[in-house]
Protein backbone atom coordinates (compact mmCIF):
# COMPACT_ATOMS: atom_id res chain seq x y z
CA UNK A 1 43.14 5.79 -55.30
CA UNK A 2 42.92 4.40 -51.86
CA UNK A 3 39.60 4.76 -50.46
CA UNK A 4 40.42 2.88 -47.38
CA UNK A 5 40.73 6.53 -45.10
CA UNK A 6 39.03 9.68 -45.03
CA UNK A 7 40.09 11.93 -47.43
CA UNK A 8 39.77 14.88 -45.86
CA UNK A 9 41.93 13.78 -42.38
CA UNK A 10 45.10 13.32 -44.99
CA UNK A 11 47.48 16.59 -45.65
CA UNK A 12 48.10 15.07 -48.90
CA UNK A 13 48.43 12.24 -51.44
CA UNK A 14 51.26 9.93 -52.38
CA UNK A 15 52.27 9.66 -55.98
CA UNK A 16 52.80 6.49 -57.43
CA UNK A 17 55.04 6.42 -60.51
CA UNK A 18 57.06 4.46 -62.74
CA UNK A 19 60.28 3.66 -62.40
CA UNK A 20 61.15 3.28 -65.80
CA UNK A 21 59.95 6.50 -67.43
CA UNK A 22 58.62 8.81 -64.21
CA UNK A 23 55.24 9.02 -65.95
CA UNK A 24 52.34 8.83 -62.64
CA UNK A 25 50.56 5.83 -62.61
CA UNK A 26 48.56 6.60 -59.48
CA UNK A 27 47.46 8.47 -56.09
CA UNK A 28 46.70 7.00 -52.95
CA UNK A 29 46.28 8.71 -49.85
CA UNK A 30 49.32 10.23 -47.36
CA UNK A 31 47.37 9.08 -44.49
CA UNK A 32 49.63 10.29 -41.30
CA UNK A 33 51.14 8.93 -38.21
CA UNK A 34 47.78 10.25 -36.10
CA UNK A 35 45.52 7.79 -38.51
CA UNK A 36 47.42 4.47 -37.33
CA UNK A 37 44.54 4.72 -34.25
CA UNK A 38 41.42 4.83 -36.61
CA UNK A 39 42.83 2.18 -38.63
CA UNK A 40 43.15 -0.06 -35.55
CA UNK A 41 40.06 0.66 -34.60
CA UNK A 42 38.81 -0.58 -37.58
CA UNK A 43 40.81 -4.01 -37.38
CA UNK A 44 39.21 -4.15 -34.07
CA UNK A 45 36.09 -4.96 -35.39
CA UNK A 46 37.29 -6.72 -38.05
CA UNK A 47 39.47 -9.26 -35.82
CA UNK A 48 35.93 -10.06 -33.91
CA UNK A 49 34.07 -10.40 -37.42
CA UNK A 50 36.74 -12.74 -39.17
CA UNK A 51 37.74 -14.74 -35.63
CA UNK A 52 33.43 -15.69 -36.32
CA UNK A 53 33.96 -16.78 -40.01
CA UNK A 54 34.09 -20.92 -40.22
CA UNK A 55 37.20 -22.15 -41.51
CA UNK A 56 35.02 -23.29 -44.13
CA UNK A 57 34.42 -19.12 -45.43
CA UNK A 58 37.85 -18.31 -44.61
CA UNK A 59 38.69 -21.06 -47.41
CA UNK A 60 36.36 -19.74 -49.94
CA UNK A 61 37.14 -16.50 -49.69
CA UNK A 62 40.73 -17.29 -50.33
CA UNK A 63 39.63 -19.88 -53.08
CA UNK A 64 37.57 -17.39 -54.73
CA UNK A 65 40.53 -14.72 -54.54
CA UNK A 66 42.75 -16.85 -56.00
CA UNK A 67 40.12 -17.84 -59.04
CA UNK A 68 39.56 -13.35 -59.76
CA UNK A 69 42.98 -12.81 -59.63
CA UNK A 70 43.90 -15.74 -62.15
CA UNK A 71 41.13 -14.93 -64.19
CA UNK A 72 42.55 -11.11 -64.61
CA UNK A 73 46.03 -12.08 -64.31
CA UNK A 74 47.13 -10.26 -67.00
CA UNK A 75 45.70 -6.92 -65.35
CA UNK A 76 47.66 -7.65 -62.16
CA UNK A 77 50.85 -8.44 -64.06
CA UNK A 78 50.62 -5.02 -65.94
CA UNK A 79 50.00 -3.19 -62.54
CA UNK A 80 53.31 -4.54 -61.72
CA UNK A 81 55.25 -3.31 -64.30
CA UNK A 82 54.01 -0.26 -64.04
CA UNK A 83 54.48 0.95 -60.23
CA UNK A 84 57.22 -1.35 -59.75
CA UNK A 85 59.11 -1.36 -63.28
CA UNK A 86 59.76 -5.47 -63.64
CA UNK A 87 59.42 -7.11 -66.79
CA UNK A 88 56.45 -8.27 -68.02
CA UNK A 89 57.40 -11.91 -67.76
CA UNK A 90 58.55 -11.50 -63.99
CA UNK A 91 55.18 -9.51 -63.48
CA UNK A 92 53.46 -12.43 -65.24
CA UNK A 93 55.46 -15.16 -62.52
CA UNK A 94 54.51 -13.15 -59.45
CA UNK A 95 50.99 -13.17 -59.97
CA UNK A 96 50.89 -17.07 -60.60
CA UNK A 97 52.97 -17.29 -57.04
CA UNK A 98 50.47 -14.91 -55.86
CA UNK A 99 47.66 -17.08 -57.17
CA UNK A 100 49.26 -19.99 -55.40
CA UNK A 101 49.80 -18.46 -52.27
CA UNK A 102 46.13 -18.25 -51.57
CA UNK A 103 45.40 -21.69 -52.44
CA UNK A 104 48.09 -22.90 -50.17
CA UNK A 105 46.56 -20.02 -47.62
CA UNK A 106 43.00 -21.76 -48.37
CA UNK A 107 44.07 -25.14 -48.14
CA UNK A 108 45.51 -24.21 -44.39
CA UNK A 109 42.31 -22.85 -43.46
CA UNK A 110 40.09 -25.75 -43.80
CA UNK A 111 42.95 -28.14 -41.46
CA UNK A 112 44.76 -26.60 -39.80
CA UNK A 113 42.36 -26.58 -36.51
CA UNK A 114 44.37 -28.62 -33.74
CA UNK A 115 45.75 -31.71 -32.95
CA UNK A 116 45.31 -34.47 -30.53
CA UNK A 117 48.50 -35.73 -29.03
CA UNK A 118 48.82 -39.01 -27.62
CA UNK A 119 50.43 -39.33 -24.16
CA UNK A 120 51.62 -43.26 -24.40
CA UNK A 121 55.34 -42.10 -24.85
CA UNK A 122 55.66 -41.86 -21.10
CA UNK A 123 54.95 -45.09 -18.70
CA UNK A 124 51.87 -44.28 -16.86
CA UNK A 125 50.07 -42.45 -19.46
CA UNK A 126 49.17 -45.37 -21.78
CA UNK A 127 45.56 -44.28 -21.76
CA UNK A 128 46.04 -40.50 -21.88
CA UNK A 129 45.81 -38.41 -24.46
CA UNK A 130 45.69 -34.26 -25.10
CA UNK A 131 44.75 -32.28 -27.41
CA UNK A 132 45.13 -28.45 -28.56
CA UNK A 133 43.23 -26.05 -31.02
CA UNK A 134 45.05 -22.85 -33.18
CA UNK A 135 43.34 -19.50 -32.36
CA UNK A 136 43.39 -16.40 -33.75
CA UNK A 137 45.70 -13.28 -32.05
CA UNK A 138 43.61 -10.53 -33.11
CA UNK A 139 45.41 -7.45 -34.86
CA UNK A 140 48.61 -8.23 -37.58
CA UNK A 141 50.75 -5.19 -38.62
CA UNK A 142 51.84 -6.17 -42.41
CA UNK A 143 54.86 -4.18 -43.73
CA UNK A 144 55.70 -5.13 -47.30
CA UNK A 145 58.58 -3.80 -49.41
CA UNK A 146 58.47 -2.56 -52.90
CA UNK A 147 60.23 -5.53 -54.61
CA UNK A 148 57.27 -8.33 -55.12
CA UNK A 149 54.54 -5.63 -54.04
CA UNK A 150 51.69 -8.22 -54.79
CA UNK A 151 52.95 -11.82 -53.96
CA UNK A 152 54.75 -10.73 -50.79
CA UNK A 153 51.22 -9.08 -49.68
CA UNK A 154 49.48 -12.34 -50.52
CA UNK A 155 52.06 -14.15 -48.28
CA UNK A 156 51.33 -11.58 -45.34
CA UNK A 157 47.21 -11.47 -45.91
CA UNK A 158 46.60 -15.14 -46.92
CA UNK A 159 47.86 -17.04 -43.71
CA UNK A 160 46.30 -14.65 -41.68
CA UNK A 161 43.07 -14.26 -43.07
CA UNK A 162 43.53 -18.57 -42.91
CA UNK A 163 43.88 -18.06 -39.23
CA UNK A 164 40.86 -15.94 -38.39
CA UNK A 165 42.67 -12.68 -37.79
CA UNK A 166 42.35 -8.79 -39.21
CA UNK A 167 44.79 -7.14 -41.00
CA UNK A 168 46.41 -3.28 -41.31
CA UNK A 169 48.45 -3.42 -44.18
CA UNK A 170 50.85 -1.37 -45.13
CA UNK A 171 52.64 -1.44 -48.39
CA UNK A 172 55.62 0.35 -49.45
CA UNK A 173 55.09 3.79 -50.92
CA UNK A 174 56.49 2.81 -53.89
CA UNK A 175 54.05 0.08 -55.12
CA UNK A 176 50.77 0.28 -53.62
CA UNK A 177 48.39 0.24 -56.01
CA UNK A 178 49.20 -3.76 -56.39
CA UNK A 179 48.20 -4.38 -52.73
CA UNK A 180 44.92 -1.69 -53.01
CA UNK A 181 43.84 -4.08 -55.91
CA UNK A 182 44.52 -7.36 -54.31
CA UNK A 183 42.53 -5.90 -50.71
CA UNK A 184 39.89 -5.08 -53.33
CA UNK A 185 39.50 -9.17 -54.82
CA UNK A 186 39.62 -10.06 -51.43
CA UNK A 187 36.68 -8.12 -50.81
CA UNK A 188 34.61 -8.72 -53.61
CA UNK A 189 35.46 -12.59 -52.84
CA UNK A 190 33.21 -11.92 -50.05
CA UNK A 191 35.59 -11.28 -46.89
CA UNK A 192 34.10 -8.26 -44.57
CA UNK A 193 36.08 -4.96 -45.82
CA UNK A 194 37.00 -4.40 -41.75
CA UNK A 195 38.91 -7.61 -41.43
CA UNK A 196 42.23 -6.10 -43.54
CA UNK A 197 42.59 -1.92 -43.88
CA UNK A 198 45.13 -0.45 -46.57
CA UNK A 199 47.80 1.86 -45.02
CA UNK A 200 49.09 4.10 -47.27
CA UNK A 201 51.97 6.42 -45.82
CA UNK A 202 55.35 6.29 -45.05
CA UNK A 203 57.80 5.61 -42.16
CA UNK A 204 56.28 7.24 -39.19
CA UNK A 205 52.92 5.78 -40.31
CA UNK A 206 54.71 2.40 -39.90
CA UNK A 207 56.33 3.09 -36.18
CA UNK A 208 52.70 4.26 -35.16
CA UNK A 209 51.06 1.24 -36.71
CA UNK A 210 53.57 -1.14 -34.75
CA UNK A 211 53.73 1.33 -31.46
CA UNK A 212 50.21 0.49 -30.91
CA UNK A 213 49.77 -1.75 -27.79
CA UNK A 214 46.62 -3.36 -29.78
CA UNK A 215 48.38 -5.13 -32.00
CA UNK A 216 49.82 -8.80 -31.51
CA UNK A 217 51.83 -9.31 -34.23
């Protein structure tokens, strides 16, 4: 279950089953349109904590993501064929891509800083040069569909953790007990639980989430 929202501010809870057989595999939390605001709340403070990680901790909390979720791949694939009714071998591939994601994500972290850009191109400016640095925007929205519901929330969480920024993510209904567990290796990889909040709900949830003038992408 979702443990991301307060309980008791829900009307309900989403049931997560399989598409196979129709047997439940799970509950998570109906958290509703008027909870988008305490969830970017949340990412507020998270955006200022993870803009203050190094690039260095962004890395090896990505690294060390990667390493968990290898380690209990086969947990992760069975999750997926579960809520989301693959086979077990394409379960089994989408956790590897997952697993590479956030070494790729990791990798990006540690270099991609900046770059110094020499001016000589033009006559004049022989001796000039420039330079820029990448910063963090602050609040991402992440919608995922049901269809890869834990590589396709890798490649939404792992560039912008990379970057320095906070999170709300919100998976499909379908399939989110994939994401809930992924959030949850993330966190015990070390990253500060505010920097990326689960968003379980449905449509209107979504067009509140992205309404909000707080978020920049």
């Amino acid at each position: 279950m979702n443990s991301a929202f307060p309980i008791d501010s829900s009307p309900g809870f989403i049931s997560v089953t399989n598409p196979f057989d129709g047997v439940e595999v799970g509950t998570v939390v109906n958290i509703p349109p008027e909870g988008a605001q305490v969830l970017i709340q949340t990412a507020k403070e998270g955006a200022r904590v993870c803009r203050n990680l190094s690039r260095h901790e962004r890395s090896r909390v990505l690294e060390t993501c990667a390493s968990l979720v290898e380690r209990d791949s086969d947990a992760f694939a069975n999750l997926i064929v579960a809520e989301a009714g693959k086979t077990i071998k394409q379960a089994r591939k989408e956790v590897l891509r997952c697993v590479n994601t956030l070494k790729l994500s990791a990798d990006e972290a540690r270099r991609n800083a900046g770059e110094i850009v020499p001016f000589d191109a033009y006559g004049g400016s022989e001796n000039r040069q420039g330079w820029f640095t990448r910063e963090p925007l602050g609040i991402i929205v992440a919608i995922t569909p049901y269809n890869d519901p834990l590589n396709l929330v890798a490649h939404k969480l792992g560039p912008a953790i990379a970057g320095g920024n906070a999170v709300v993510l919100k998976p499909s209904e379908l399939t989110p007990l994939s994401a809930i567990k992924l959030v949850g290796y993330l966190v015990a990889a070390g990253m500060p639980p505010n920097v990326v909040s689960v968003a379980t709900g449905g449509a209107a949830l979504g067009e509140a989430l992205v309404s909000s003038r707080d978020v920049r992408m």
